[in-house]
C-alpha atoms as a PDB file:
ATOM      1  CA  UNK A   1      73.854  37.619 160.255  1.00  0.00           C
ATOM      2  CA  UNK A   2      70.635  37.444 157.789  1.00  0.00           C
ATOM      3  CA  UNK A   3      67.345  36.160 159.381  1.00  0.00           C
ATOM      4  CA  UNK A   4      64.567  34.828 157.610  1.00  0.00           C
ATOM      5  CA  UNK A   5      61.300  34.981 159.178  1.00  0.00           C
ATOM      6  CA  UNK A   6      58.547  33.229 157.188  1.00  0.00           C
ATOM      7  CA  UNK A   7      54.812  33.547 158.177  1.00  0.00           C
ATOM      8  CA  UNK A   8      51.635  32.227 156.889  1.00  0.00           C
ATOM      9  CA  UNK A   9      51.462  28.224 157.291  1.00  0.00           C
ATOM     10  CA  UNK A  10      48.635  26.660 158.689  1.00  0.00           C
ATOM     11  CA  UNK A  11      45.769  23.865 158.719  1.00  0.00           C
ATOM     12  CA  UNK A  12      43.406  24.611 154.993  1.00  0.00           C
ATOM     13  CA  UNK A  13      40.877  21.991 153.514  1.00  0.00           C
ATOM     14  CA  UNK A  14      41.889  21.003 149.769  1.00  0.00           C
ATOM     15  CA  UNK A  15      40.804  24.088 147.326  1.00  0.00           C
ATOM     16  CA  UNK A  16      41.824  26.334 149.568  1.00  0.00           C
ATOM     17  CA  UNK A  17      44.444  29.258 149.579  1.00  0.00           C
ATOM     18  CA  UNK A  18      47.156  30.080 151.528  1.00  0.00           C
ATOM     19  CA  UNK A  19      49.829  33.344 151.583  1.00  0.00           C
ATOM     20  CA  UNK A  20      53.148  32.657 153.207  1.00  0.00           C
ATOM     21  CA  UNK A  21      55.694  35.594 154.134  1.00  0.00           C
ATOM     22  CA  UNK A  22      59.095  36.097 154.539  1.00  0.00           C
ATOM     23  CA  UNK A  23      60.431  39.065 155.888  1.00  0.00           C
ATOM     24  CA  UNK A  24      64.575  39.276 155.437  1.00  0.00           C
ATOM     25  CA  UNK A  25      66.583  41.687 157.324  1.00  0.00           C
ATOM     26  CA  UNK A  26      68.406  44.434 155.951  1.00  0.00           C
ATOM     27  CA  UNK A  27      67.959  45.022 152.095  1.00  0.00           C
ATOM     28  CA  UNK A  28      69.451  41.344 151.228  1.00  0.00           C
ATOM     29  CA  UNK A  29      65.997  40.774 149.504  1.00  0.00           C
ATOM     30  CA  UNK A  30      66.612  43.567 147.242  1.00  0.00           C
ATOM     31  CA  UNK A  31      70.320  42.510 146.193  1.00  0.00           C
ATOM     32  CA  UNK A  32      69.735  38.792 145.385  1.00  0.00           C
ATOM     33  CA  UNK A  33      67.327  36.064 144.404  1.00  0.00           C
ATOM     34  CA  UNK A  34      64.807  34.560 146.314  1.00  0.00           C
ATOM     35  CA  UNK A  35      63.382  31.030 146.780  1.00  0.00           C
ATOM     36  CA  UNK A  36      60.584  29.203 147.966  1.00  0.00           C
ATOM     37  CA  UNK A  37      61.677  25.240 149.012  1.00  0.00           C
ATOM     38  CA  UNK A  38      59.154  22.685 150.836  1.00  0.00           C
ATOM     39  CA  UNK A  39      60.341  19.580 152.500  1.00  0.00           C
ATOM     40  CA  UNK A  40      57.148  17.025 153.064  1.00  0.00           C
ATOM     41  CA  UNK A  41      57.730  13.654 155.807  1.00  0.00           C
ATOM     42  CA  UNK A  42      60.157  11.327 154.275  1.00  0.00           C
ATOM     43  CA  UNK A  43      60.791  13.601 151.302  1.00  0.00           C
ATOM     44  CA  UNK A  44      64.108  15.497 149.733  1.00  0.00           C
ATOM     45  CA  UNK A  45      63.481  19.400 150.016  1.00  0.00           C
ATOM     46  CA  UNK A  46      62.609  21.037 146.845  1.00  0.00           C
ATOM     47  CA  UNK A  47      62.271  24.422 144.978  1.00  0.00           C
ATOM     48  CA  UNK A  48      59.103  25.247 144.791  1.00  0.00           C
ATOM     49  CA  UNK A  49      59.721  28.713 143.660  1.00  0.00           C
ATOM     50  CA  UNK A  50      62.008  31.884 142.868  1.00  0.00           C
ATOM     51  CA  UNK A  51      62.139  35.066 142.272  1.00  0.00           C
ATOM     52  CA  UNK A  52      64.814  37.498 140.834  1.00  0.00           C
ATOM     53  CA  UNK A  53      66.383  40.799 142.217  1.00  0.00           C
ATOM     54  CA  UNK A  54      64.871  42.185 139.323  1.00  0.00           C
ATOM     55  CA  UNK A  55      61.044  40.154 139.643  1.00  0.00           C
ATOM     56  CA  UNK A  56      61.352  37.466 137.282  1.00  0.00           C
ATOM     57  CA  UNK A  57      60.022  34.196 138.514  1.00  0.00           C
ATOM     58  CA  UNK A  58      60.147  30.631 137.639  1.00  0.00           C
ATOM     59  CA  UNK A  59      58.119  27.818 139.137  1.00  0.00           C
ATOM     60  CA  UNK A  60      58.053  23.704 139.718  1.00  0.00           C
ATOM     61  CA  UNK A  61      55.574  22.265 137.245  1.00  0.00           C
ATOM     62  CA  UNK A  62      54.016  20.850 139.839  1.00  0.00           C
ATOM     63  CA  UNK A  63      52.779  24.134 141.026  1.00  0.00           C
ATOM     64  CA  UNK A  64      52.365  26.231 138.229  1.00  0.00           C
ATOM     65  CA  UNK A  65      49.290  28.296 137.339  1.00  0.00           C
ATOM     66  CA  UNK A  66      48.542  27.524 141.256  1.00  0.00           C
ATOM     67  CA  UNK A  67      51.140  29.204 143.187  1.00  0.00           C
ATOM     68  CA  UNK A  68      52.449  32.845 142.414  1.00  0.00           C
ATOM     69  CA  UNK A  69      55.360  34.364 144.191  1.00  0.00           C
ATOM     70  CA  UNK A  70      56.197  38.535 144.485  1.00  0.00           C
ATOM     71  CA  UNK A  71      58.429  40.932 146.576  1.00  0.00           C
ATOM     72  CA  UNK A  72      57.638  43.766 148.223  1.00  0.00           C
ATOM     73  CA  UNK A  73      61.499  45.711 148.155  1.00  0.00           C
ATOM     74  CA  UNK A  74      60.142  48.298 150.546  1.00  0.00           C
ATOM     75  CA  UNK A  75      59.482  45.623 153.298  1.00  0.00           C
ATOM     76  CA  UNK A  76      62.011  43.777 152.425  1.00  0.00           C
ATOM     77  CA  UNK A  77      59.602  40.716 152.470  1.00  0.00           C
ATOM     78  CA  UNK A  78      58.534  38.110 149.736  1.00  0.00           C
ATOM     79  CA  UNK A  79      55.408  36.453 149.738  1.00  0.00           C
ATOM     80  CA  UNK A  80      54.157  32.850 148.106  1.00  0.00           C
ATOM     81  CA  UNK A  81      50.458  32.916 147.485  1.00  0.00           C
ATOM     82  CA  UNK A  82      49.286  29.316 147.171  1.00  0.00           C
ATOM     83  CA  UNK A  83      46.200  28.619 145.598  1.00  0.00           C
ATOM     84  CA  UNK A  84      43.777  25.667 144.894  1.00  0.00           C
ATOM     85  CA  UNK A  85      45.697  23.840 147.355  1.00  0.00           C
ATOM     86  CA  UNK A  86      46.151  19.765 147.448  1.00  0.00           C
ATOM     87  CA  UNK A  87      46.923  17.531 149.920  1.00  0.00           C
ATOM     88  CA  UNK A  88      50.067  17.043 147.781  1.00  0.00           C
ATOM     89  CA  UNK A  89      51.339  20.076 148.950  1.00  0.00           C
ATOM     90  CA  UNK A  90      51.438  19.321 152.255  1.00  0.00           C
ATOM     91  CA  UNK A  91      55.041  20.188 153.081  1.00  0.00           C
ATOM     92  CA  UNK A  92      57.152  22.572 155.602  1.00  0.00           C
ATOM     93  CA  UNK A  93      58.309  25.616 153.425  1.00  0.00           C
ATOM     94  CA  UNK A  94      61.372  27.173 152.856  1.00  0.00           C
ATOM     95  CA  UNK A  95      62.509  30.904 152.680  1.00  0.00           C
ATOM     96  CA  UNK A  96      65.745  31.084 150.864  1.00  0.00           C
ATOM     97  CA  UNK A  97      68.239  33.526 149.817  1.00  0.00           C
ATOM     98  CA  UNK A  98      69.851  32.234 146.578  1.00  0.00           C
ATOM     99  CA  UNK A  99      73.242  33.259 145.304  1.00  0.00           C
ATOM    100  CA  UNK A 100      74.651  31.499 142.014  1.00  0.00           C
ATOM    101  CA  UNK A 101      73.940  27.841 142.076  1.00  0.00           C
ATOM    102  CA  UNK A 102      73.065  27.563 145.916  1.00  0.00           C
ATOM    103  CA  UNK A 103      71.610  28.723 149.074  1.00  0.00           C
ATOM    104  CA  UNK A 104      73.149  31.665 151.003  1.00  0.00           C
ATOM    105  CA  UNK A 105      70.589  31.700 153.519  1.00  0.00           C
ATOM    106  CA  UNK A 106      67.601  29.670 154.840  1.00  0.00           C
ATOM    107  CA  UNK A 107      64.392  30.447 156.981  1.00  0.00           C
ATOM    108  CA  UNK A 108      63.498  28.518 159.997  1.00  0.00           C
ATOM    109  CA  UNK A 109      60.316  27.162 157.796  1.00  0.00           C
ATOM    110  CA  UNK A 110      56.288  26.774 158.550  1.00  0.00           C
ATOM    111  CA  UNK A 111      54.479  23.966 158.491  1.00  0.00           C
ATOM    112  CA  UNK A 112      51.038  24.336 155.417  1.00  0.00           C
ATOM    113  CA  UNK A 113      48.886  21.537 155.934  1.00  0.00           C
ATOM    114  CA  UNK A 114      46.428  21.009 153.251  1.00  0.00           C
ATOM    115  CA  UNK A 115      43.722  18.013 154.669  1.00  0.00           C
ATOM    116  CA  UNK A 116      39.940  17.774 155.102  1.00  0.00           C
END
């Protein structure tokens, strides 16, 4: 059984920065693609982020040039560093292991609130 542990959420004011975590088990991060998906109230989850075995990423337009994901194969962890943060982006997010067209694997999520 993977697990999915992501880290990092919390309470910032708008402008701010946040650096979420997810730490996999086993070497799964190092084999497959990764994601980043947020879910905000009354919402459809969607991708925010993702990142190749090999470190290529791609991003939603509506966070690009803001939001910059990476892996760390040693730690077998991948990390979302959120930047200039708007209340937009207020969300639950998503650690994901992606295989083909879907989702092998998801995180339990953590809750980034971005409000004055």
């Amino acid at each position: 059984q993977v697990q999915l542990v992501e880290s990092g959420g919390g309470l910032v004011q708008p402008g701010g920065s946040l650096r979420l975590s997810c730490a996999a088990s086993g070497s799964i991060s190092r084999i497959y693609a990764m994601g980043w998906y947020r879910q905000a109230p009354g919402k459809q989850r969607e991708l925010v982020a993702t990142i190749t075995s090999g470190g290529n990423t791609n991003y939603a337009d509506s966070v690009k040039g803001r939001f910059t994901m990476s892996r760390d194969n040693a730690k077998n962890t991948v990390y979302l560093q959120m930047n200039s943060l708007k209340p937009e982006d207020t969300a639950v997010y998503y650690c994901a292991v992606i295989a083909g067209a879907g989702v092998l694997y998801w995180g339990q999520g953590t809750q980034v609130t971005v409000s004055s």
